[in-house]
PDB file of N, CA and C in Angstrom:
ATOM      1  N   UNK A   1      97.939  70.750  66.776  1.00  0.00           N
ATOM      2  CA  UNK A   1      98.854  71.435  65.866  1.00  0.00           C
ATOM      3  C   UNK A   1     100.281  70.932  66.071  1.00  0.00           C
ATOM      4  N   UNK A   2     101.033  70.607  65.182  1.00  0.00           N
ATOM      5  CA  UNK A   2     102.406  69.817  64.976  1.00  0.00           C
ATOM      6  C   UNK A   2     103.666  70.917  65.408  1.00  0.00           C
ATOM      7  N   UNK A   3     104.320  70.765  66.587  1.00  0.00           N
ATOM      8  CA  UNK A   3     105.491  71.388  66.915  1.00  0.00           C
ATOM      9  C   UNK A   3     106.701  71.549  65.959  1.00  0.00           C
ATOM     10  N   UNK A   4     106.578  70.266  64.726  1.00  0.00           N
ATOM     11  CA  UNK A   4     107.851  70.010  64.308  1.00  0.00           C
ATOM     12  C   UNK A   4     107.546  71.105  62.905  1.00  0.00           C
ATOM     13  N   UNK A   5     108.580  71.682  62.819  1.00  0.00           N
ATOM     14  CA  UNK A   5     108.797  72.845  62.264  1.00  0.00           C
ATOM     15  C   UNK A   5     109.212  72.282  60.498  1.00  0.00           C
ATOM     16  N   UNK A   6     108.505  72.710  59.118  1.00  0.00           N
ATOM     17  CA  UNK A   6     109.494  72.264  58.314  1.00  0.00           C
ATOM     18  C   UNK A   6     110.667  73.563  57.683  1.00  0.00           C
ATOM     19  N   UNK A   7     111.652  73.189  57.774  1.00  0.00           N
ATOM     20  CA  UNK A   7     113.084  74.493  57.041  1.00  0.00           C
ATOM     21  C   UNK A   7     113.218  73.417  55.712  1.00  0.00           C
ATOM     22  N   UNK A   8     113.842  74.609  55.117  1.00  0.00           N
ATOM     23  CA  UNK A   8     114.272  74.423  53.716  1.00  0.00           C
ATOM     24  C   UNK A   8     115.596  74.870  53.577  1.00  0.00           C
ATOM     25  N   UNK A   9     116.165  74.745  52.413  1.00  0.00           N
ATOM     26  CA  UNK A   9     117.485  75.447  52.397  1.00  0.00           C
ATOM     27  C   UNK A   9     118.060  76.735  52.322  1.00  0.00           C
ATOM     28  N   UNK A  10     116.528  77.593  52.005  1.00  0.00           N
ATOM     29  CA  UNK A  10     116.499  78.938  52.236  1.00  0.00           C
ATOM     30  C   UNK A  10     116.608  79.469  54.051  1.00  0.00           C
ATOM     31  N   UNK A  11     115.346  78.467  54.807  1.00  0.00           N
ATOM     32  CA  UNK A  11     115.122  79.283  56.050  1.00  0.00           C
ATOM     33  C   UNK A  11     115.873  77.958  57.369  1.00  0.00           C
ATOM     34  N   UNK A  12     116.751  77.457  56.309  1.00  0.00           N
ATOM     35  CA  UNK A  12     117.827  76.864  57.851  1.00  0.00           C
ATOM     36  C   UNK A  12     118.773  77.275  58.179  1.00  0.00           C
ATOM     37  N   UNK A  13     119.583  78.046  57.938  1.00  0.00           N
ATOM     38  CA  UNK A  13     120.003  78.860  58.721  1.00  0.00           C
ATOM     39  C   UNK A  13     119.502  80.298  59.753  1.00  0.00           C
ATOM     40  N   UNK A  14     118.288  80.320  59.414  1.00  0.00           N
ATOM     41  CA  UNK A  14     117.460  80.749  61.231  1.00  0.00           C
ATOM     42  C   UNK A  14     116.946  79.955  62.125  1.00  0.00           C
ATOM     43  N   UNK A  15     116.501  78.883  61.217  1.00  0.00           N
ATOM     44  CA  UNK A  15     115.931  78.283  62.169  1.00  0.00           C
ATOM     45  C   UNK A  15     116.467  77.213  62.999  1.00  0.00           C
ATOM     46  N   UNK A  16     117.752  76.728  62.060  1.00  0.00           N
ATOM     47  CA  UNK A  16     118.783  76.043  62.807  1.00  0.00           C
ATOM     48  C   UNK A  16     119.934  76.316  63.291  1.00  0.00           C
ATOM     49  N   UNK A  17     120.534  77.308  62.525  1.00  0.00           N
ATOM     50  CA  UNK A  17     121.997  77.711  63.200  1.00  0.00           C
ATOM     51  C   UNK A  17     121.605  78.415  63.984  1.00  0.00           C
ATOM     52  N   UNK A  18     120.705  79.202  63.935  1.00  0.00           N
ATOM     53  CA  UNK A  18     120.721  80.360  64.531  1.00  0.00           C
ATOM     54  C   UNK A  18     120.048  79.868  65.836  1.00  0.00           C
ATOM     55  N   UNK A  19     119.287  78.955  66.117  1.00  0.00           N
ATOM     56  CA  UNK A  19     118.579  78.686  67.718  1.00  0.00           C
ATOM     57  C   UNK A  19     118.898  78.884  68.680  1.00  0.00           C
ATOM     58  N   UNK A  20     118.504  79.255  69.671  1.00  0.00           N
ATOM     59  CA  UNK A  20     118.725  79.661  70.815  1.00  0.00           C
ATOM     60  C   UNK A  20     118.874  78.091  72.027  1.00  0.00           C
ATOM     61  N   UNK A  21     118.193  77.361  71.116  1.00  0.00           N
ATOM     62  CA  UNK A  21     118.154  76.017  72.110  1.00  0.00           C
ATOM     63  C   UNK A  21     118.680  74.819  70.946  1.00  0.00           C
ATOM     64  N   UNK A  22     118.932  73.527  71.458  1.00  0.00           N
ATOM     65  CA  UNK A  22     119.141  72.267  70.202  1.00  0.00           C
ATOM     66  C   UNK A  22     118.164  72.221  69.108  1.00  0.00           C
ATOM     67  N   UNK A  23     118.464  72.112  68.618  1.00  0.00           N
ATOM     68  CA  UNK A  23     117.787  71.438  67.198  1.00  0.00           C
ATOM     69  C   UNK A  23     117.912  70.041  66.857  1.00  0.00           C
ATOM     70  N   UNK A  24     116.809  69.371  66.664  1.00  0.00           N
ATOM     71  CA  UNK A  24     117.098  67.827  66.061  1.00  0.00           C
ATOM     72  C   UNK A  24     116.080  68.370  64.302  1.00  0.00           C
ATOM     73  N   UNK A  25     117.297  67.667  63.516  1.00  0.00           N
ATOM     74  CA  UNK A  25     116.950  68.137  62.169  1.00  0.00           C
ATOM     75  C   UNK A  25     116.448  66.781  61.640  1.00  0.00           C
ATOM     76  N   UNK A  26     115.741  66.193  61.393  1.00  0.00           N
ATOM     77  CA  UNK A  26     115.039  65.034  60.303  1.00  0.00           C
ATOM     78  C   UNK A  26     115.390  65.234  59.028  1.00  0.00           C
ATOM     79  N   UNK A  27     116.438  64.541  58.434  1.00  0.00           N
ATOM     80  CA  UNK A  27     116.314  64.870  56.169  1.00  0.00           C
ATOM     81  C   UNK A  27     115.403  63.549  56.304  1.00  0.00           C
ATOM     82  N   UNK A  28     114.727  63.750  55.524  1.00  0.00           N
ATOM     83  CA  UNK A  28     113.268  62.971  54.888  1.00  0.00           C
ATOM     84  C   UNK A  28     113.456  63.272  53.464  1.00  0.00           C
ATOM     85  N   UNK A  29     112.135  62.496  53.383  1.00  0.00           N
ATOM     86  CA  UNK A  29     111.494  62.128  51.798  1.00  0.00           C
ATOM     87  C   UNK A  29     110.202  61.829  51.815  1.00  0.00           C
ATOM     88  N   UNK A  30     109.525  62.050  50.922  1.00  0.00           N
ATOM     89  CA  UNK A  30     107.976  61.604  51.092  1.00  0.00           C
ATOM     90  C   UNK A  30     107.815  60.037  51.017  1.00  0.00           C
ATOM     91  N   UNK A  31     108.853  59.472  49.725  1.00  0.00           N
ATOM     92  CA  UNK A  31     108.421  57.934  49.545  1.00  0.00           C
ATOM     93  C   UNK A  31     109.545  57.246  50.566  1.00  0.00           C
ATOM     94  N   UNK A  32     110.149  57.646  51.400  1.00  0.00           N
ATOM     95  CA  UNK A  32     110.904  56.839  52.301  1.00  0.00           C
ATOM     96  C   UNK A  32     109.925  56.256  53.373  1.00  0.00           C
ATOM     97  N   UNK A  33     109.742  54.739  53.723  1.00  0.00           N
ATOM     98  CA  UNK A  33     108.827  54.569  54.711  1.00  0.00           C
ATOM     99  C   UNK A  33     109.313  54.805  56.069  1.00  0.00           C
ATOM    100  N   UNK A  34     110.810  54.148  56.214  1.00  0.00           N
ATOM    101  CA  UNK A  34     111.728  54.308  58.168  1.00  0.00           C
ATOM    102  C   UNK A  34     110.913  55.999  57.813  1.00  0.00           C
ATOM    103  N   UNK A  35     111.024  56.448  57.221  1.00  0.00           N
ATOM    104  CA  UNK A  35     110.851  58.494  57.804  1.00  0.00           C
ATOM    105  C   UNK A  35     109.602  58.222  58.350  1.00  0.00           C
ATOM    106  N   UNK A  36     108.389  57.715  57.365  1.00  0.00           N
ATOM    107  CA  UNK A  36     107.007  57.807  57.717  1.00  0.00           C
ATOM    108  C   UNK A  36     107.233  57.287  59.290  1.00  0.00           C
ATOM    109  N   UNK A  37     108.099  56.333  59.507  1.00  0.00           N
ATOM    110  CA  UNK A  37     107.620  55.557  60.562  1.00  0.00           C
ATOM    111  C   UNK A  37     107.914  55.776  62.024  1.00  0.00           C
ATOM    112  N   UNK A  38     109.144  56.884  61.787  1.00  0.00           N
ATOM    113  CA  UNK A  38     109.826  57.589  62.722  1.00  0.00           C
ATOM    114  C   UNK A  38     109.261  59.253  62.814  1.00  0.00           C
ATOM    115  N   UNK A  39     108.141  59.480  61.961  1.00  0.00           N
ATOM    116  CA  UNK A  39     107.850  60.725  62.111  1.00  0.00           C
ATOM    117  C   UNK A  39     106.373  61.069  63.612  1.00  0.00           C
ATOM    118  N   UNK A  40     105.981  60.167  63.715  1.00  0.00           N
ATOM    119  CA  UNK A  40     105.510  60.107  64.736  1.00  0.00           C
ATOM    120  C   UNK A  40     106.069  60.497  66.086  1.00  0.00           C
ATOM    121  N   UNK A  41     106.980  59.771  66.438  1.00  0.00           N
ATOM    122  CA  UNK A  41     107.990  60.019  67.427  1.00  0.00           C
ATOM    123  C   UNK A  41     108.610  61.045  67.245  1.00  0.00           C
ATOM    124  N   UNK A  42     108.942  61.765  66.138  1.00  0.00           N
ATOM    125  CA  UNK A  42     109.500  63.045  66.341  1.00  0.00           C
ATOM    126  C   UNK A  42     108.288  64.196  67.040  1.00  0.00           C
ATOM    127  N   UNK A  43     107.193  63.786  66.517  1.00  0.00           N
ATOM    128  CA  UNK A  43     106.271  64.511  66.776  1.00  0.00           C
ATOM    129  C   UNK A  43     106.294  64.672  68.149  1.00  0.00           C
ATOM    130  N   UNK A  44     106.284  63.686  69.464  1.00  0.00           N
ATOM    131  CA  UNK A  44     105.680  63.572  70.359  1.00  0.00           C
ATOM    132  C   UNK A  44     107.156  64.099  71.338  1.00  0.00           C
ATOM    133  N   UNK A  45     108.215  64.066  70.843  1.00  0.00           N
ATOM    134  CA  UNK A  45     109.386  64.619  70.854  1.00  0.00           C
ATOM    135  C   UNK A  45     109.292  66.005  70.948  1.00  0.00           C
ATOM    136  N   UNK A  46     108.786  66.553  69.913  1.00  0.00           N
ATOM    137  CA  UNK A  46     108.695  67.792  69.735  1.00  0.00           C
ATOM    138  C   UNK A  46     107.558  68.230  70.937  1.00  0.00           C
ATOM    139  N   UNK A  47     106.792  67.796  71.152  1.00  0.00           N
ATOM    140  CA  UNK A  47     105.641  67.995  72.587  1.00  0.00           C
ATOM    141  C   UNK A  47     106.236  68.257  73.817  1.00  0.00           C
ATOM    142  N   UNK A  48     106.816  67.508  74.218  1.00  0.00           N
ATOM    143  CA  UNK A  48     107.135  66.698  75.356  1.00  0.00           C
ATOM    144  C   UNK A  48     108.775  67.666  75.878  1.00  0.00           C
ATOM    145  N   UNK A  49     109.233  68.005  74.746  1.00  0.00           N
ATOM    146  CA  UNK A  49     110.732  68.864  74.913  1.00  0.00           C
ATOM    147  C   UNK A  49     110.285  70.471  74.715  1.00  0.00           C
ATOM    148  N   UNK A  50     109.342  70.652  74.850  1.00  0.00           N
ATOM    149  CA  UNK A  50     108.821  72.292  73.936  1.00  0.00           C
ATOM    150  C   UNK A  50     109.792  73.046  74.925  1.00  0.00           C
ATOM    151  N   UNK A  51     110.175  73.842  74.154  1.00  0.00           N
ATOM    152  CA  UNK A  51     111.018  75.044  74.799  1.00  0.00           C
ATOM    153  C   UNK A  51     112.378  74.493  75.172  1.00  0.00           C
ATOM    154  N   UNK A  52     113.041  73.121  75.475  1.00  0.00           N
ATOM    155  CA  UNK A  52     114.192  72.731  75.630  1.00  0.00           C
ATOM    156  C   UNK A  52     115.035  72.380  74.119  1.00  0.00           C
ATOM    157  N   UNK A  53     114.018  71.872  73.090  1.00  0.00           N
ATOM    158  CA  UNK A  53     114.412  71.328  71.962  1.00  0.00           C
ATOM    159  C   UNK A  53     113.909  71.790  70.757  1.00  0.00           C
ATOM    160  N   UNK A  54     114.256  72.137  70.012  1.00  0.00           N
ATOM    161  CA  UNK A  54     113.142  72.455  68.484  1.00  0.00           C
ATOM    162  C   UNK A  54     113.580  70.819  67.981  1.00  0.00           C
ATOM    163  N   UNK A  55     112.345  70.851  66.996  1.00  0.00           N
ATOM    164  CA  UNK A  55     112.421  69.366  66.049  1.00  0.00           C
ATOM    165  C   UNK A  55     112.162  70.138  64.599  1.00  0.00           C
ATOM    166  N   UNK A  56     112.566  69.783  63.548  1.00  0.00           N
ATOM    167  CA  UNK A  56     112.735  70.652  62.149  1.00  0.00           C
ATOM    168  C   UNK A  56     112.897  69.341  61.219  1.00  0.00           C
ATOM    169  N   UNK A  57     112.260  69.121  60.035  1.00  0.00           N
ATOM    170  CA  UNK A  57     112.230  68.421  59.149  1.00  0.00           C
ATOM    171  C   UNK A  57     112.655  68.987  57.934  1.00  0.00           C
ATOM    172  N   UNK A  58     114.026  68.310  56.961  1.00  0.00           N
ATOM    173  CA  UNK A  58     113.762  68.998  55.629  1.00  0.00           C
ATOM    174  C   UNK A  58     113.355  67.735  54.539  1.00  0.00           C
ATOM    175  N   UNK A  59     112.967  68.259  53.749  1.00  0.00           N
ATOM    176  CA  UNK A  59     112.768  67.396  52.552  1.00  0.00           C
ATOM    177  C   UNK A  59     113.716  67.113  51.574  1.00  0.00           C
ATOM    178  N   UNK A  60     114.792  66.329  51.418  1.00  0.00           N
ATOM    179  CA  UNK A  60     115.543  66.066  51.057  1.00  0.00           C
ATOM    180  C   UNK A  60     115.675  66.348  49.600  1.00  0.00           C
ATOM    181  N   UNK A  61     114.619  65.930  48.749  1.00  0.00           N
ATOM    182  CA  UNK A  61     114.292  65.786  47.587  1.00  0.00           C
ATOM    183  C   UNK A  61     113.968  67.723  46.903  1.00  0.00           C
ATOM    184  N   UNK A  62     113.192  67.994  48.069  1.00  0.00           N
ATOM    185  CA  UNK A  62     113.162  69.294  47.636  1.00  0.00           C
ATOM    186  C   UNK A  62     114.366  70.709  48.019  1.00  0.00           C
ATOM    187  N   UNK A  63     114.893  70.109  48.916  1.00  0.00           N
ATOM    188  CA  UNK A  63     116.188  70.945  49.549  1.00  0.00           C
ATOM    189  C   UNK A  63     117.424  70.134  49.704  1.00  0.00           C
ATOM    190  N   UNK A  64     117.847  69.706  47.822  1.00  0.00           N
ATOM    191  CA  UNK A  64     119.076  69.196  48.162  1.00  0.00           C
ATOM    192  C   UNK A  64     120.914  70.082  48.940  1.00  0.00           C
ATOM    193  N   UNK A  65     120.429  71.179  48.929  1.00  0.00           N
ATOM    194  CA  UNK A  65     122.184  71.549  49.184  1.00  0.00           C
ATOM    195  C   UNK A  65     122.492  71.195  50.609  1.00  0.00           C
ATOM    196  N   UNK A  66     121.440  71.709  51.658  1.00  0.00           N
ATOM    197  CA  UNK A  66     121.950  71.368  53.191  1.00  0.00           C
ATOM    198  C   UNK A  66     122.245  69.945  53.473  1.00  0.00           C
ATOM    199  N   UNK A  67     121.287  68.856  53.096  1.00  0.00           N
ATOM    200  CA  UNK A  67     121.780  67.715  52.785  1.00  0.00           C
ATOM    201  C   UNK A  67     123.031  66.891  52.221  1.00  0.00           C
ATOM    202  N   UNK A  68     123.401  67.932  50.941  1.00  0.00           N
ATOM    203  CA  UNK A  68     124.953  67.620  51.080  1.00  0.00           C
ATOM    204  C   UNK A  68     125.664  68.178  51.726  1.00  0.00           C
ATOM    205  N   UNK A  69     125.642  69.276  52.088  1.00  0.00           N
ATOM    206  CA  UNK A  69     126.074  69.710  52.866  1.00  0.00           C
ATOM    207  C   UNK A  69     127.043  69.468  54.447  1.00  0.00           C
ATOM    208  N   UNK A  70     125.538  68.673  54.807  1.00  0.00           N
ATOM    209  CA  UNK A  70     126.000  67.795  55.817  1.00  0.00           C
ATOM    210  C   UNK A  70     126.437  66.399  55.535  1.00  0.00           C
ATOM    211  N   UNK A  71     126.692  65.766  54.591  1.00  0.00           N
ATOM    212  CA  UNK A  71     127.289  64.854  54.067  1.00  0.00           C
ATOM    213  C   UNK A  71     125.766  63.899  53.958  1.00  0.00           C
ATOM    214  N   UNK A  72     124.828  64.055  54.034  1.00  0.00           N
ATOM    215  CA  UNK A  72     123.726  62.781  54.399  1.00  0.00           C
ATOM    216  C   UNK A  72     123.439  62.121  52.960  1.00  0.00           C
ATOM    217  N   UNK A  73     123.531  60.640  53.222  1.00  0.00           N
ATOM    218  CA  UNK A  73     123.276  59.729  52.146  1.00  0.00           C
ATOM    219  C   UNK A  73     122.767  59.011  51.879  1.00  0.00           C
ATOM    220  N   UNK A  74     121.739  58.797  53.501  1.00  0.00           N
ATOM    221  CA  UNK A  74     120.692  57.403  53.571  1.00  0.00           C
ATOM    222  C   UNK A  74     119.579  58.286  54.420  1.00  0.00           C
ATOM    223  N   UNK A  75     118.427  57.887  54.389  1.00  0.00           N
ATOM    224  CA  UNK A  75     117.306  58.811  54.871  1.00  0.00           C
ATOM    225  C   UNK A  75     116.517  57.302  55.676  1.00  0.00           C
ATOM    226  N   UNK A  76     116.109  57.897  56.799  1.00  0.00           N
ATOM    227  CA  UNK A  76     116.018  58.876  57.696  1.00  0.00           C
ATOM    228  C   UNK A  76     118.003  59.134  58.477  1.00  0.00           C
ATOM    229  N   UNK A  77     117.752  60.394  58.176  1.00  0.00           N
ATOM    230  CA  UNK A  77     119.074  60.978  58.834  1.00  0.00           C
ATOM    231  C   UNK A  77     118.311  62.045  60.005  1.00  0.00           C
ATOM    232  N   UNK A  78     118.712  61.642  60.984  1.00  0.00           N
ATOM    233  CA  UNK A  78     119.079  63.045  62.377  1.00  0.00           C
ATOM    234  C   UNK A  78     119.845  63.622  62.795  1.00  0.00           C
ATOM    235  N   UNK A  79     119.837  64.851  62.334  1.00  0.00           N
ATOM    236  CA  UNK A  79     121.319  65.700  62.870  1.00  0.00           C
ATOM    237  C   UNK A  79     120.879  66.417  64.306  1.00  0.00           C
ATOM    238  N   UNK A  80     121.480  66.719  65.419  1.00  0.00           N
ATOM    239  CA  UNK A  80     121.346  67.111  66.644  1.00  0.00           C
ATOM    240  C   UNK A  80     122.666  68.245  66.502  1.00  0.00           C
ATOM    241  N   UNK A  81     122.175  69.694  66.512  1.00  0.00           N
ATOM    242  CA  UNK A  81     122.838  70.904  66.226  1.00  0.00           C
ATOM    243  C   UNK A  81     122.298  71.341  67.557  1.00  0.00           C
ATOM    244  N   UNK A  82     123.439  71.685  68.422  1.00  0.00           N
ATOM    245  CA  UNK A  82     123.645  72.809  69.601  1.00  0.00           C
ATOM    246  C   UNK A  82     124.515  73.892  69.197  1.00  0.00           C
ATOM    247  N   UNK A  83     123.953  74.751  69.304  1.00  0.00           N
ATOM    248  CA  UNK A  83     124.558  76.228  69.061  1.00  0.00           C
ATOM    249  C   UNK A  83     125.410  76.233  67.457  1.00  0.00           C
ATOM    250  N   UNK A  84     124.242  76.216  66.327  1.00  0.00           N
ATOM    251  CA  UNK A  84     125.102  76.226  65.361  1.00  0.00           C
ATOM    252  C   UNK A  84     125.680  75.147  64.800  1.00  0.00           C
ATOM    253  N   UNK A  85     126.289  73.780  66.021  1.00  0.00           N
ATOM    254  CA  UNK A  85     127.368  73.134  65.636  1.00  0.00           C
ATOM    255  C   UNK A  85     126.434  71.635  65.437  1.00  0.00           C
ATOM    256  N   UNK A  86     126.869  70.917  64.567  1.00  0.00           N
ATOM    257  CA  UNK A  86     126.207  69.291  64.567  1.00  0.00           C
ATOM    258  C   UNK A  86     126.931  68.457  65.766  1.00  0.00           C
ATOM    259  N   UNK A  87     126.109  68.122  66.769  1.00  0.00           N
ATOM    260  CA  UNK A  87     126.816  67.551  67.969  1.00  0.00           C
ATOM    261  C   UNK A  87     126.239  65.606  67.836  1.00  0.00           C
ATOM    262  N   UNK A  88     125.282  65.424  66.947  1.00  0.00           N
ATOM    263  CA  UNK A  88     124.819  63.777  67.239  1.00  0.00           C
ATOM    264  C   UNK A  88     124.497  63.222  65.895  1.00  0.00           C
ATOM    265  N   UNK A  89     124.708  62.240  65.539  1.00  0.00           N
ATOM    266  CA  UNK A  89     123.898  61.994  64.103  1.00  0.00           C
ATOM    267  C   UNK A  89     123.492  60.423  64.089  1.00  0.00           C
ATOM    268  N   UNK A  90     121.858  60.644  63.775  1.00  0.00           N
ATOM    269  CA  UNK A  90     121.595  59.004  63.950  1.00  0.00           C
ATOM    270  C   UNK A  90     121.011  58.947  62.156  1.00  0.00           C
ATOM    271  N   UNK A  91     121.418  57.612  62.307  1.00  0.00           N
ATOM    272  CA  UNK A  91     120.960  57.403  60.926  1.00  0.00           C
ATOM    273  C   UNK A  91     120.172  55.959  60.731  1.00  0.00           C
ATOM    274  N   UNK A  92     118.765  56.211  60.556  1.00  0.00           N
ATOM    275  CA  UNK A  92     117.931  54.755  59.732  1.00  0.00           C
ATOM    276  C   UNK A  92     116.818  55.179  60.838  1.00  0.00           C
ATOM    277  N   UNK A  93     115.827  54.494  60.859  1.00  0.00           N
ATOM    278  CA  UNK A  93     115.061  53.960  62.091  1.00  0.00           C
ATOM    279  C   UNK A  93     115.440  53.571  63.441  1.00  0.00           C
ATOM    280  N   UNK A  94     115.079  54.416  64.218  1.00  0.00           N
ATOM    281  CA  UNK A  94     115.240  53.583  65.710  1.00  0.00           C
ATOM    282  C   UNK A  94     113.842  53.747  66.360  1.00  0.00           C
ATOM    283  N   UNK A  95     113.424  53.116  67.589  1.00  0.00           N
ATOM    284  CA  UNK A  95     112.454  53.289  68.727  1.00  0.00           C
ATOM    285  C   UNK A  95     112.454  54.524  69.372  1.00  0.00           C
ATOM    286  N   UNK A  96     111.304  55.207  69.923  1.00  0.00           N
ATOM    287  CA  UNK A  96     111.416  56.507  70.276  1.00  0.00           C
ATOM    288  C   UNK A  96     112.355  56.362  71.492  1.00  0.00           C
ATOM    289  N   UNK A  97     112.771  55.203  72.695  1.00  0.00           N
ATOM    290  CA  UNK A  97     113.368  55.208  73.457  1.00  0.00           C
ATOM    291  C   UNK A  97     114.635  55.215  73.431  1.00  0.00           C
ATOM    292  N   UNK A  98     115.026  54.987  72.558  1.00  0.00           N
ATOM    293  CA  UNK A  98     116.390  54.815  71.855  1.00  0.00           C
ATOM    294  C   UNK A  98     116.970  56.820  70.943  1.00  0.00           C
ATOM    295  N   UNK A  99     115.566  56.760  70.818  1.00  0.00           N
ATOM    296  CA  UNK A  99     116.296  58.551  70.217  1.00  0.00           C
ATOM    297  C   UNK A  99     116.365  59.203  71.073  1.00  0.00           C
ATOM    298  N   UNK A 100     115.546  59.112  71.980  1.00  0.00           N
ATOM    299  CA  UNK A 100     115.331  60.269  73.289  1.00  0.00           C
ATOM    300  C   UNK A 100     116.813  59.554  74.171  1.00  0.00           C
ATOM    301  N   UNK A 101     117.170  58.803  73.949  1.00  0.00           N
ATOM    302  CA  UNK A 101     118.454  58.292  74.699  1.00  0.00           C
ATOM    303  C   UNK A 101     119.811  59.298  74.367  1.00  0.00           C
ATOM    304  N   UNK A 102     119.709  59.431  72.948  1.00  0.00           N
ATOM    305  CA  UNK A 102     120.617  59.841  72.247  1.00  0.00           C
ATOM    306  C   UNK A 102     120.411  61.145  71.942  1.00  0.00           C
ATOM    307  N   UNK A 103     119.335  61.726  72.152  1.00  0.00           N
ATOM    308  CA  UNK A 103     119.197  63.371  72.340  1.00  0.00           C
ATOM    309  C   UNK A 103     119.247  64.184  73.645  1.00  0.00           C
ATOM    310  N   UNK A 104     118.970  63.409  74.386  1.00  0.00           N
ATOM    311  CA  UNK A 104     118.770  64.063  76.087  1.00  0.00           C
ATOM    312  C   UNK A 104     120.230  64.477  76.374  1.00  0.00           C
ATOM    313  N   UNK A 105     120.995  63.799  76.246  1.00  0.00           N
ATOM    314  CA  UNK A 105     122.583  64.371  77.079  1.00  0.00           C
ATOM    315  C   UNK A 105     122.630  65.783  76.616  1.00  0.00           C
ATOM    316  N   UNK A 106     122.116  65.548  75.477  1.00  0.00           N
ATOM    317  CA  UNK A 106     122.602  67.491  74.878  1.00  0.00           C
ATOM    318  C   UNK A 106     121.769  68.628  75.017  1.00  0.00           C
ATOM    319  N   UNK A 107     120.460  68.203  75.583  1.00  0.00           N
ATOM    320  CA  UNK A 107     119.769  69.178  76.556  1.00  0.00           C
ATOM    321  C   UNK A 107     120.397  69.690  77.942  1.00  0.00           C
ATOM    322  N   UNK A 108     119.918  71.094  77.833  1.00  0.00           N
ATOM    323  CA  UNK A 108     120.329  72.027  79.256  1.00  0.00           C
ATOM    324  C   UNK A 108     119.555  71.664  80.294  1.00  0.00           C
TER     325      UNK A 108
END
């Protein structure tokens, strides 16, 4: 069963502002392939951090406001939200060693 949570623009603000721990947010798309290809690694992300990290996917296409919101304009976008606030943002494809590089400092 898949850890990574999907929010919409209705239920992200509980499930993201409101967390008690980080959030790494994924904006996706169905026909984007970097997402397909990086969604794996979020997955195993989401395993491997349980209880230190939530992982949350939105669908870009179907939940445009948080997306502008956060200014995002190229997909795959990762936003890294501690307490409410956007603290990291990667954008395109990377290697899972390379995200977990760039998410770990902001774990407790």
């Amino acid at each position: 069963m898949s850890k990574v949570v999907a929010v919409s623009d209705e239920s992200f603000e509980g499930e993201v502002i409101r967390a008690s721990i980080p959030v790494v947010v994924d904006f996706w798309a169905e026909w984007c392939g970097p997402c397909r290809q990086i969604a794996p690694f979020l997955e195993e992300i989401a395993s491997e951090y349980d209880g230190r990290l939530k992982v949350a996917k939105i669908d870009v296409d179907r939940n445009p406001s948080i997306a502008t919101r956060y200014g995002v304009r190229g997909i795959p976008t990762l936003i890294l939200f501690k307490r409410g606030q956007p603290v990291e943002r990667l954008v395109g494809y990377m290697p899972k060693p390379q995200l977990v590089a760039r998410i770990e400092p902001h774990l407790d």
